[in-house]
C-alpha atoms as a PDB file:
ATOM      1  CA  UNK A   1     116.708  35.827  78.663  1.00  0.00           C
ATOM      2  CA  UNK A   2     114.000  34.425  76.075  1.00  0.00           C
ATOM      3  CA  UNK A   3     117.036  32.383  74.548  1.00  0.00           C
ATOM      4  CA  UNK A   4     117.555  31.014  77.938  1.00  0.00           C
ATOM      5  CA  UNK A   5     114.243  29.961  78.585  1.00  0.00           C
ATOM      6  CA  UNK A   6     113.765  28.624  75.331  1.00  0.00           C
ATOM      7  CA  UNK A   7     116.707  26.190  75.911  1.00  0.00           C
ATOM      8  CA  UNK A   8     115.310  24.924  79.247  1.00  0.00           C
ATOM      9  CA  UNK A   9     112.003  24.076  78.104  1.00  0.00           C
ATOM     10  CA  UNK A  10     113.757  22.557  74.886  1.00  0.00           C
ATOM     11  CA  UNK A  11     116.342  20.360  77.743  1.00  0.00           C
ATOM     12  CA  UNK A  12     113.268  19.433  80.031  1.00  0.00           C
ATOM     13  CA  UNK A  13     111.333  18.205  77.058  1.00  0.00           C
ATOM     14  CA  UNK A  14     114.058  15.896  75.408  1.00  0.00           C
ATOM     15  CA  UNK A  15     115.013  14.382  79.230  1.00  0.00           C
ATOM     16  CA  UNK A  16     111.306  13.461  79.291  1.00  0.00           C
ATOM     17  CA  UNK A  17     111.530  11.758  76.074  1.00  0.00           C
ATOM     18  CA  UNK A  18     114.640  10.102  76.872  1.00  0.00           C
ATOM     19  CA  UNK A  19     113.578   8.623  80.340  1.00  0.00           C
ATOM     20  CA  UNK A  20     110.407   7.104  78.286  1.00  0.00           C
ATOM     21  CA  UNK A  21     112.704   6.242  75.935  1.00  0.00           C
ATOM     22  CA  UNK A  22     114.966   4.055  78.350  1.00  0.00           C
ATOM     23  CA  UNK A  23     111.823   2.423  80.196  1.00  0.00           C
ATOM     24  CA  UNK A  24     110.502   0.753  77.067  1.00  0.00           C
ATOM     25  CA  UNK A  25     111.556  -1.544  74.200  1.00  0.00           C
ATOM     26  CA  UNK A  26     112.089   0.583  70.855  1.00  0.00           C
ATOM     27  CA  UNK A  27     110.781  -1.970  68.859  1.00  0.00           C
ATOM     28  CA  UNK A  28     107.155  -1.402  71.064  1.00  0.00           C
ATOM     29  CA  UNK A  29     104.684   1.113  69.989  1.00  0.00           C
ATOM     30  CA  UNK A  30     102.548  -0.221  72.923  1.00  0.00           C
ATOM     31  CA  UNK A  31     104.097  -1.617  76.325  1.00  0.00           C
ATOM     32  CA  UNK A  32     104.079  -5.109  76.655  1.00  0.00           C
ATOM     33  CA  UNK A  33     102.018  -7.246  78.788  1.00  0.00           C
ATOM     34  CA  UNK A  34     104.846  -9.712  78.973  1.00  0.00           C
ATOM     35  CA  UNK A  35     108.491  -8.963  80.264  1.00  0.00           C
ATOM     36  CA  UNK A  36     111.100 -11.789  79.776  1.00  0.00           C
ATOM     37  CA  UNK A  37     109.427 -14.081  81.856  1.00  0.00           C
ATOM     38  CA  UNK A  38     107.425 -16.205  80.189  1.00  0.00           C
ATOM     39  CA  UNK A  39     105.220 -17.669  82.752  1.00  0.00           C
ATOM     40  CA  UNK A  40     104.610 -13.903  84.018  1.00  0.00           C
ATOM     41  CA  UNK A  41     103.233 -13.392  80.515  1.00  0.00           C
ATOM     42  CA  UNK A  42     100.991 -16.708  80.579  1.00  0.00           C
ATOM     43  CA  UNK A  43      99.405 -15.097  83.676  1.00  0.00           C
ATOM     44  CA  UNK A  44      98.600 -12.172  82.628  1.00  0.00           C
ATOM     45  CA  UNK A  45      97.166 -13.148  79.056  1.00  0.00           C
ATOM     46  CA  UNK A  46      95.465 -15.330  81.208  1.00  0.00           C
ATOM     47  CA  UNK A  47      93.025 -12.758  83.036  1.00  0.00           C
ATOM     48  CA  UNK A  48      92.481 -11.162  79.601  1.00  0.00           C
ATOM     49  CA  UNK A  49      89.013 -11.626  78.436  1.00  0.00           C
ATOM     50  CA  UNK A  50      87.009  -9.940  76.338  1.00  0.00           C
ATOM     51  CA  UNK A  51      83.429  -8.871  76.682  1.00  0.00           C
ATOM     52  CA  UNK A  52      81.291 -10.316  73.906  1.00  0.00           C
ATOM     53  CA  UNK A  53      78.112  -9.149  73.455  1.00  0.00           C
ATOM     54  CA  UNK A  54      74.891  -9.721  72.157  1.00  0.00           C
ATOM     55  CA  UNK A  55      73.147  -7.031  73.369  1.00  0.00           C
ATOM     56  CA  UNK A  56      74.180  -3.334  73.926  1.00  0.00           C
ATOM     57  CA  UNK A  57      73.222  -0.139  75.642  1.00  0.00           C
ATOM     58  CA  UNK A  58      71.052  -2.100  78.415  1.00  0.00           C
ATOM     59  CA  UNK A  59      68.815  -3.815  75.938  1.00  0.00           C
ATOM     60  CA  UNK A  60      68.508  -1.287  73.592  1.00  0.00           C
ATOM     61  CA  UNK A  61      70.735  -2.740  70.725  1.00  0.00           C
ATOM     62  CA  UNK A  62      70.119  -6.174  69.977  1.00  0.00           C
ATOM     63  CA  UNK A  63      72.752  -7.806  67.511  1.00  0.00           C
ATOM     64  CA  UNK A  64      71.187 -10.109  65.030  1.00  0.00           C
ATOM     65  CA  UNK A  65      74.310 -11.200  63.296  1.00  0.00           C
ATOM     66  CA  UNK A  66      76.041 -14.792  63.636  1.00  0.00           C
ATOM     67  CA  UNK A  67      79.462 -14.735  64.724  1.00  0.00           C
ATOM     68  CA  UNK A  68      81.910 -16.234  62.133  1.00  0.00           C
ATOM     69  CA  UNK A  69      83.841 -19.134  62.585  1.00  0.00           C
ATOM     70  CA  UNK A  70      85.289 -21.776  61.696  1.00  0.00           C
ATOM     71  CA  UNK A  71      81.899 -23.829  61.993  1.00  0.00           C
ATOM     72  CA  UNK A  72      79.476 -21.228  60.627  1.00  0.00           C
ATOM     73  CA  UNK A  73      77.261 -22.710  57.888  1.00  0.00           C
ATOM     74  CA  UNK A  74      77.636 -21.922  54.687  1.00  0.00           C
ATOM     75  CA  UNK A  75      75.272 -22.036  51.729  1.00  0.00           C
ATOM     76  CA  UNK A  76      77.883 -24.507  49.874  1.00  0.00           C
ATOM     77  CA  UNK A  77      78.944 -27.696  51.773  1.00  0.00           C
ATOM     78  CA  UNK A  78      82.299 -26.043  52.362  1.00  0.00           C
ATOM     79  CA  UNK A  79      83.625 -25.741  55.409  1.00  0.00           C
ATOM     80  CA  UNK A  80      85.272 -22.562  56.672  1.00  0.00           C
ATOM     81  CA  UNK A  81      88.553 -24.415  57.990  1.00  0.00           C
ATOM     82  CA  UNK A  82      91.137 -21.167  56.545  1.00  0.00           C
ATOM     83  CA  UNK A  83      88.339 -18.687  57.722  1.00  0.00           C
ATOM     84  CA  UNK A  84      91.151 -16.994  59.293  1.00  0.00           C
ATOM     85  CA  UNK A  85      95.080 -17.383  58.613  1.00  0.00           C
ATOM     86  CA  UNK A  86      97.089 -14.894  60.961  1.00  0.00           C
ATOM     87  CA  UNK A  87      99.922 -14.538  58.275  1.00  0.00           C
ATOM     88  CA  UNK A  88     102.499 -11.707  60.522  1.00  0.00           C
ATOM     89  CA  UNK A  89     102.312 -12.599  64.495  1.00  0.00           C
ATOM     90  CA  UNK A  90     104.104 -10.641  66.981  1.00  0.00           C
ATOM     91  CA  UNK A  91     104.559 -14.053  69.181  1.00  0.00           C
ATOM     92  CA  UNK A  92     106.850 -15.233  65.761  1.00  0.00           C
ATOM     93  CA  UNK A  93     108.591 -11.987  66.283  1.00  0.00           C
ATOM     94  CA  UNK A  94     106.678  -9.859  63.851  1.00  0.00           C
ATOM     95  CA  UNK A  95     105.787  -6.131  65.037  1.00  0.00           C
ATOM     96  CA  UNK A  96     102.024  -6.750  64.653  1.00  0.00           C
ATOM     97  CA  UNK A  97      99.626  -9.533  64.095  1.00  0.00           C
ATOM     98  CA  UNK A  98      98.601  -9.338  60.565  1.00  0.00           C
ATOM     99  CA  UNK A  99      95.474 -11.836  59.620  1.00  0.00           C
ATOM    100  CA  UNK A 100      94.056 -13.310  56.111  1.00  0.00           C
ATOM    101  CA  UNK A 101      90.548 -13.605  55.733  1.00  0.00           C
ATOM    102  CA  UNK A 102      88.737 -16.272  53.398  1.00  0.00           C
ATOM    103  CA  UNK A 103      85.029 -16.218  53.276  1.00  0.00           C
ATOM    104  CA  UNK A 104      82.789 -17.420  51.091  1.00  0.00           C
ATOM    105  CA  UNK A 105      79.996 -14.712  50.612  1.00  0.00           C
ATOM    106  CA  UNK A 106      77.041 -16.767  50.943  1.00  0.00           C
ATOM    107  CA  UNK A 107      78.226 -18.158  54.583  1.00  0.00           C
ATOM    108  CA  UNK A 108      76.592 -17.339  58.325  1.00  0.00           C
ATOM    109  CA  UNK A 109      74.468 -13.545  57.840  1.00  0.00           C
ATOM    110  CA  UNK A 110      74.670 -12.379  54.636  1.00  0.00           C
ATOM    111  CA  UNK A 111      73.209 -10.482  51.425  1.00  0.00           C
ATOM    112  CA  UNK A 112      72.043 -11.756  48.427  1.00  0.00           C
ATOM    113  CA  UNK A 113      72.223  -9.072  44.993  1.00  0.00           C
ATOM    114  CA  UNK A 114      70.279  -9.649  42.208  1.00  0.00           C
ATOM    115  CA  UNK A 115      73.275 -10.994  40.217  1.00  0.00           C
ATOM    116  CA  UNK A 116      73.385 -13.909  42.280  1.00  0.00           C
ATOM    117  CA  UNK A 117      70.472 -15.791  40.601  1.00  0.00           C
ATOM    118  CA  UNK A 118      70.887 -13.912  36.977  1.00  0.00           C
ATOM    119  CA  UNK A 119      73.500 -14.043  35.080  1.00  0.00           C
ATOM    120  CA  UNK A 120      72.948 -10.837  32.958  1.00  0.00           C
ATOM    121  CA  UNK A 121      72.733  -8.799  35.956  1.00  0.00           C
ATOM    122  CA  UNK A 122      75.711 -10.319  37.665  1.00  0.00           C
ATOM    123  CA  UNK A 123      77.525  -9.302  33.828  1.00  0.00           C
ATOM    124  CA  UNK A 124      75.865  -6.072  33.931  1.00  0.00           C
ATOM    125  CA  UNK A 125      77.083  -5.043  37.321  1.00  0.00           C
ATOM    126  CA  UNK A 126      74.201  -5.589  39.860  1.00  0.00           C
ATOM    127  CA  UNK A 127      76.513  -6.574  42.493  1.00  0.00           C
ATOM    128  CA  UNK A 128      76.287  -5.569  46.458  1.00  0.00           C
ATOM    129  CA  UNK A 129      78.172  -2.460  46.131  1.00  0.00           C
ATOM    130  CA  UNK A 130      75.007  -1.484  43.813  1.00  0.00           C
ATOM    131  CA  UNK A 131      72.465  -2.392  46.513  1.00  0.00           C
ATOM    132  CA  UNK A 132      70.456   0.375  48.219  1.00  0.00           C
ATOM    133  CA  UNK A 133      71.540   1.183  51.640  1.00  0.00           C
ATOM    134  CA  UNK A 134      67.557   3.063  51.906  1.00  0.00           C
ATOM    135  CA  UNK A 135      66.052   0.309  52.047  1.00  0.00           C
ATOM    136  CA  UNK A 136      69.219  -2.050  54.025  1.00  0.00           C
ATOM    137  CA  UNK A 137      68.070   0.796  57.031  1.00  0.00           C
ATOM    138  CA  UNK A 138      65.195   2.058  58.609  1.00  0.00           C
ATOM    139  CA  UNK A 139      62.069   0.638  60.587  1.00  0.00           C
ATOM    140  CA  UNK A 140      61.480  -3.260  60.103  1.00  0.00           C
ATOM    141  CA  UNK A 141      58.960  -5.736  61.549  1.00  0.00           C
ATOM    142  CA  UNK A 142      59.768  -9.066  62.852  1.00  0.00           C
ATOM    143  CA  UNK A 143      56.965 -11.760  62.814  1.00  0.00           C
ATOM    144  CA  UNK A 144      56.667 -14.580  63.909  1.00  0.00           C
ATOM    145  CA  UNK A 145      55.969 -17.183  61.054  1.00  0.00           C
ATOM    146  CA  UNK A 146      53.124 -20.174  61.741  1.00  0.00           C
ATOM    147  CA  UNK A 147      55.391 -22.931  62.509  1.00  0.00           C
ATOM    148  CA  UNK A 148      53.625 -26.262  60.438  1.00  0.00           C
ATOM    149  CA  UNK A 149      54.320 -24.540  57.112  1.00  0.00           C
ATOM    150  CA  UNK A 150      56.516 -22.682  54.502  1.00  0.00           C
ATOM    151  CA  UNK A 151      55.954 -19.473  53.822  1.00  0.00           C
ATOM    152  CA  UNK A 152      53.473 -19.530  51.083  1.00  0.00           C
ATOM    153  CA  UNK A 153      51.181 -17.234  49.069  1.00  0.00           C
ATOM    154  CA  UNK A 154      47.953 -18.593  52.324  1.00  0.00           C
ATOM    155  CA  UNK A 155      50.471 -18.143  54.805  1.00  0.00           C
ATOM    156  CA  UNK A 156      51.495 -14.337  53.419  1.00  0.00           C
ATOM    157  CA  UNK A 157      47.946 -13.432  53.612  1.00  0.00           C
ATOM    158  CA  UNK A 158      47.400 -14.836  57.600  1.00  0.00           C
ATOM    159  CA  UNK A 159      50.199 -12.318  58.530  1.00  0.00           C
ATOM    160  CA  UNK A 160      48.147  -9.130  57.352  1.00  0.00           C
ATOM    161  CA  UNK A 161      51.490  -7.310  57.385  1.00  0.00           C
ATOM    162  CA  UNK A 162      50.495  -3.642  56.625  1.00  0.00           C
ATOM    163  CA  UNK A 163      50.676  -2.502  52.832  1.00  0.00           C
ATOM    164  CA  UNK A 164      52.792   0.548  54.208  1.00  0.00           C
ATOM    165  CA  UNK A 165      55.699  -1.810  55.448  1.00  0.00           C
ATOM    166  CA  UNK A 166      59.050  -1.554  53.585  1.00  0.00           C
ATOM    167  CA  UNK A 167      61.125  -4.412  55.733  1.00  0.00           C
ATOM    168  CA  UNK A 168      59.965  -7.437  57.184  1.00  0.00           C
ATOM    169  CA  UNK A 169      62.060  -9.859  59.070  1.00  0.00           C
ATOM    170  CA  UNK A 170      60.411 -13.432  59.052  1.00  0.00           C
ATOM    171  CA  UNK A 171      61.476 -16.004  61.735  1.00  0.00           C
ATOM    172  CA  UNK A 172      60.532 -19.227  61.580  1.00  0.00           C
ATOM    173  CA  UNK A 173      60.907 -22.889  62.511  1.00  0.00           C
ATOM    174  CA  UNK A 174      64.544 -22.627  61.625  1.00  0.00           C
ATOM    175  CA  UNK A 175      64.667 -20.399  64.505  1.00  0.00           C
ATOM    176  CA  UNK A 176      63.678 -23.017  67.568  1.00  0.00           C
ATOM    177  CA  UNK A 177      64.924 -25.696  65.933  1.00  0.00           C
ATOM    178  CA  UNK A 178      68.428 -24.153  66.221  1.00  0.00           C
ATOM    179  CA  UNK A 179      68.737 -24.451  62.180  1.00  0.00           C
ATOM    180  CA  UNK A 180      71.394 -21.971  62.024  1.00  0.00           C
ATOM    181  CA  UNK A 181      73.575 -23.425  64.939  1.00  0.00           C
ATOM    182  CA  UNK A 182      74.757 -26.400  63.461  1.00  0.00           C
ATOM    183  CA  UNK A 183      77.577 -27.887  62.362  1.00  0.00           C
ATOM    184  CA  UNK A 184      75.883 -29.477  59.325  1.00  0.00           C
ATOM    185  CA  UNK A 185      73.275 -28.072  56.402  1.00  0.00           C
ATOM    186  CA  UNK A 186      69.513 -28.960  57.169  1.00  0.00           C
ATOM    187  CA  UNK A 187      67.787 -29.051  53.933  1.00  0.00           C
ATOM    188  CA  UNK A 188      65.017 -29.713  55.597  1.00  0.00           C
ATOM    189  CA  UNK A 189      64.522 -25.415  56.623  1.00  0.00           C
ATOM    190  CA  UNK A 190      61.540 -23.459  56.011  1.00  0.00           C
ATOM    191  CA  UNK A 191      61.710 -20.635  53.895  1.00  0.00           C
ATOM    192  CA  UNK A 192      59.668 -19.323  51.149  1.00  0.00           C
ATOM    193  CA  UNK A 193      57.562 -21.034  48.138  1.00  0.00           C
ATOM    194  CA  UNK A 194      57.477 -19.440  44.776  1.00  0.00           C
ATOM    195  CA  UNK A 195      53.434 -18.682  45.212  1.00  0.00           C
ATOM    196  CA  UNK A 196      54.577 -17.176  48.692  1.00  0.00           C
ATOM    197  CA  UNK A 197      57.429 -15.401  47.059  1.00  0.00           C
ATOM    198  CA  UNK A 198      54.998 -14.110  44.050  1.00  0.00           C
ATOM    199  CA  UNK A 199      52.390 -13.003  46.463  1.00  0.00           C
ATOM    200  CA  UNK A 200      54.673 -10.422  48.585  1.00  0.00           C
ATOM    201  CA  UNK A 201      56.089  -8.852  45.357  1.00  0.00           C
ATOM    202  CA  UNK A 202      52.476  -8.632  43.878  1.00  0.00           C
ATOM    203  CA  UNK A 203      50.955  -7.350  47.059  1.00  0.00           C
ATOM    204  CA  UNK A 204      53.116  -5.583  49.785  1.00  0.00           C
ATOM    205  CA  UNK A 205      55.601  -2.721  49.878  1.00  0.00           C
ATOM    206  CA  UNK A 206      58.162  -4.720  50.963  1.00  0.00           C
ATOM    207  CA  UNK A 207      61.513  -4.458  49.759  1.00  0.00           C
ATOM    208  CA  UNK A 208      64.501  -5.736  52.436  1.00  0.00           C
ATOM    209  CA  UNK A 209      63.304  -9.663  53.386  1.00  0.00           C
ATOM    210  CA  UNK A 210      65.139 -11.324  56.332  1.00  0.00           C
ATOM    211  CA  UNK A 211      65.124 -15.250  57.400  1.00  0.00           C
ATOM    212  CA  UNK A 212      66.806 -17.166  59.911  1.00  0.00           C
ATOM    213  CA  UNK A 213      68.385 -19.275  57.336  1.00  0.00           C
ATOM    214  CA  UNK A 214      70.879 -19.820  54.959  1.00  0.00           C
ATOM    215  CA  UNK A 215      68.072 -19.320  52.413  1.00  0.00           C
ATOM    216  CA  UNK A 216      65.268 -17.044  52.042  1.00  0.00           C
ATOM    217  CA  UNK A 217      63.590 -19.776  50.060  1.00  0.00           C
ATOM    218  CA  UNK A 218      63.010 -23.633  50.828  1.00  0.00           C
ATOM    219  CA  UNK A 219      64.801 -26.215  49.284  1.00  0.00           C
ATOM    220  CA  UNK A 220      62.383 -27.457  47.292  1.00  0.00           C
ATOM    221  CA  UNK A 221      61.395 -24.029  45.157  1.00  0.00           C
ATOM    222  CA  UNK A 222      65.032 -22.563  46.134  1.00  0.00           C
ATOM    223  CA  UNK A 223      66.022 -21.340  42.560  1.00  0.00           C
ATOM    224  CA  UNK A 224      62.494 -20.273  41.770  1.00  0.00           C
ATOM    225  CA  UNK A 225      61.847 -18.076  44.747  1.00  0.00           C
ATOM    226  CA  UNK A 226      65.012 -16.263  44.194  1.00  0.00           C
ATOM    227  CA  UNK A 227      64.482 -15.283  40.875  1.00  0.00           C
ATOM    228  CA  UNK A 228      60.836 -13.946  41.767  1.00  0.00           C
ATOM    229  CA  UNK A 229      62.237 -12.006  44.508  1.00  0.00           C
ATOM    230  CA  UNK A 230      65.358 -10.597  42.392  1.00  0.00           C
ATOM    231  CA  UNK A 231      64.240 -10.260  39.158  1.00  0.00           C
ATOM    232  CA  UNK A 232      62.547  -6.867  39.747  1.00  0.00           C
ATOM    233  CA  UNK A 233      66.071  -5.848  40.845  1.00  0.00           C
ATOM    234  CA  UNK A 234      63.889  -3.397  44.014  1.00  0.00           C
ATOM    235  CA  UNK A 235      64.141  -6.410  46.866  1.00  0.00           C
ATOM    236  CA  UNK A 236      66.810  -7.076  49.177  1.00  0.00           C
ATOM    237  CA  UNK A 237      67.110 -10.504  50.820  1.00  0.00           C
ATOM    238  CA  UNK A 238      69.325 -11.016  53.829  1.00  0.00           C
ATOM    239  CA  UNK A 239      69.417 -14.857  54.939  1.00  0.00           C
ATOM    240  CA  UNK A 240      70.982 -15.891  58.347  1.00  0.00           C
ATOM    241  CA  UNK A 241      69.911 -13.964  60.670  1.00  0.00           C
ATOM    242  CA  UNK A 242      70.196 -14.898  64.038  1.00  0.00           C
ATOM    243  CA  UNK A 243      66.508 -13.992  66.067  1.00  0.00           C
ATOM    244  CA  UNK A 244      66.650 -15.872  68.700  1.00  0.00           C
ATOM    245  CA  UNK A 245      64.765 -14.571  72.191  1.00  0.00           C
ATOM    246  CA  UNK A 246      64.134 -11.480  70.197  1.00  0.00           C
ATOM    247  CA  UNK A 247      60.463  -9.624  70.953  1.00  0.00           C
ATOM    248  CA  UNK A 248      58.507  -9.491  67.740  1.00  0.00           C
ATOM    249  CA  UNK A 249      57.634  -6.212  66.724  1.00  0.00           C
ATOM    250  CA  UNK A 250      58.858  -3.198  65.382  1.00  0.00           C
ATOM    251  CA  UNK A 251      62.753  -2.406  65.536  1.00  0.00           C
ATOM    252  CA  UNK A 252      65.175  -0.100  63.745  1.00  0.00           C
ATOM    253  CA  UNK A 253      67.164  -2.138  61.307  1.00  0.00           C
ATOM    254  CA  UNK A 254      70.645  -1.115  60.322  1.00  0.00           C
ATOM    255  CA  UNK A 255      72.597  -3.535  57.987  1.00  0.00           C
ATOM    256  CA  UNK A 256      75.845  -2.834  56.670  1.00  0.00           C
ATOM    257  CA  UNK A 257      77.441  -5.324  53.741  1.00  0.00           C
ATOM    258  CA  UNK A 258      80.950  -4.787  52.319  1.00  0.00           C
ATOM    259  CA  UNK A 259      81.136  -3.031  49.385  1.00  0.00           C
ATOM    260  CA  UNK A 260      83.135  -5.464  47.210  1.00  0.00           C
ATOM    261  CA  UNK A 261      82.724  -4.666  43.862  1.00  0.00           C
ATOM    262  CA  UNK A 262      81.901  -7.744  41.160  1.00  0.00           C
ATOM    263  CA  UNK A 263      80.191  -9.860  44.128  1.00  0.00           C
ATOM    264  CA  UNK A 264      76.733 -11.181  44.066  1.00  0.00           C
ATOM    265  CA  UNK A 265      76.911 -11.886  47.667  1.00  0.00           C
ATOM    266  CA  UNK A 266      78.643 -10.231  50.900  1.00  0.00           C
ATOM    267  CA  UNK A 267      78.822 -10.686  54.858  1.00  0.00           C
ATOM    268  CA  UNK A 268      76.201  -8.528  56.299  1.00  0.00           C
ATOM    269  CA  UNK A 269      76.389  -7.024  60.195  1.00  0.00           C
ATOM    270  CA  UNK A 270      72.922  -6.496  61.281  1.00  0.00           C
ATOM    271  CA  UNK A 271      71.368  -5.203  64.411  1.00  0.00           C
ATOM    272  CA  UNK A 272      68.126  -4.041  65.757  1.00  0.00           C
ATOM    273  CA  UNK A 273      67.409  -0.971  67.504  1.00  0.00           C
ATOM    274  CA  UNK A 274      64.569  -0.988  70.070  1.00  0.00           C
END
């Protein structure tokens, strides 16, 4: 009798399989949204869209990151034409869509490690798989920057940021001047001085600085800037950061780079938490 039963289940089980079987392709992990008309598949793709966000859980997550594209800026004048090369595509007949990435890592949000401005830390390993994901994450402060200046050593001091505070994002005229949303480099941006760079090391606890540039420093003390800020090998920078309409105050932060091994520089996804 057990046998018995044990055979029915077994025959009721493999006729369930097979009528799945015969109502879908075998070549199909998923069912298709397209049968073999085409124009039925046009529609259909058609009233597809995504929901893209830049703000989650009814205002409680606030993305800070730039998309990537093919126009995001980059910190080289090199434009990010093969940002994305779908190399496998199931409309060519492929079983999946399989895509190539090519990025240069100082391009849209990203992080800067200290061997990106010294070359015996880049040698020795200081690259952004090295960087402290303490400090990347926790509570931040986003200011608002006076607008008829860069940041300088005076301008640090009008700020009175609290000795206590560990990550401060700065926004700035790049900010409402749409810096970061433009098809071309602005060398014009505002960003940090060496005396402004200097005095935060000297005299804060900061160690994660954000900007809403490509650069944390201006053009005109770029180089010099950085090397204040990463010689001590204990602050972060993360340039690009996109704070538009955003409150100032204090947030959450939580920034994630890649962890590519060798690389002075990475993609960073950043969001605040209210």
């Amino acid at each position: 009798m057990r046998a018995v039963l044990i055979l029915l289940v077994y025959i009721q089980v493999l006729a369930t399989v097979l009528f799945y079987v015969s109502i879908s392709s075998p070549n199909e992990a998923y069912p298709s949204l397209c049968n073999d008309d085409e124009a039925s598949c046009i529609e259909k793709t058609q009233t597809l869209k995504p929901i893209r966000r830049e703000i989650y859980g009814n205002g409680r997550i606030i993305d800070i990151t730039h998309k990537f594209t093919v126009k995001t800026l980059c910190g080289h004048p090199v434009k990010l034409v093969d940002l994305l090369t779908l190399s496998s595509s199931m409309r060519n007949g492929s079983l999946y869509n399989f895509s190539v990435l090519k990025l240069p890592l100082h391009a849209g949000t990203h992080v800067d490690a200290p061997g990106h401005v010294f070359a015996d830390y880049f040698d020795a390993g200081f690259d952004v798989d090295s960087l402290d994901l303490d400090v990347l994450n926790g509570p931040a402060l986003l200011v608002d920057v006076p607008r008829d200046s860069n940041i300088t050593a005076e301008v640090m001091k009008s700020l009175n940021i609290p000795k206590e505070v560990r990550r401060v994002l700065f926004r700035t005229l790049n900010t409402d001047r749409g810096l970061m949303w433009k098809e071309e480099l602005d060398l014009s941006f505002v960003g940090f001085m060496k005396d402004g760079a200097q005095w935060l090391v000297d005299n804060t606890d900061i160690k994660l600085v954000g900007i809403d540039y490509l650069s944390v420093a201006a053009f005109d003390d770029n180089i010099p800037a950085h090397l204040v800020f990463l010689e001590g090998r204990e602050i972060i920078l993360v340039e690009g950061l996109k704070l538009d309409d955003v409150k100032a105050g204090i947030y959450n932060l939580r920034c994630l780079p890649l962890r590519l091994e060798g690389a002075e520089g990475s993609p960073i996804r950043c969001i605040l938490i209210k």
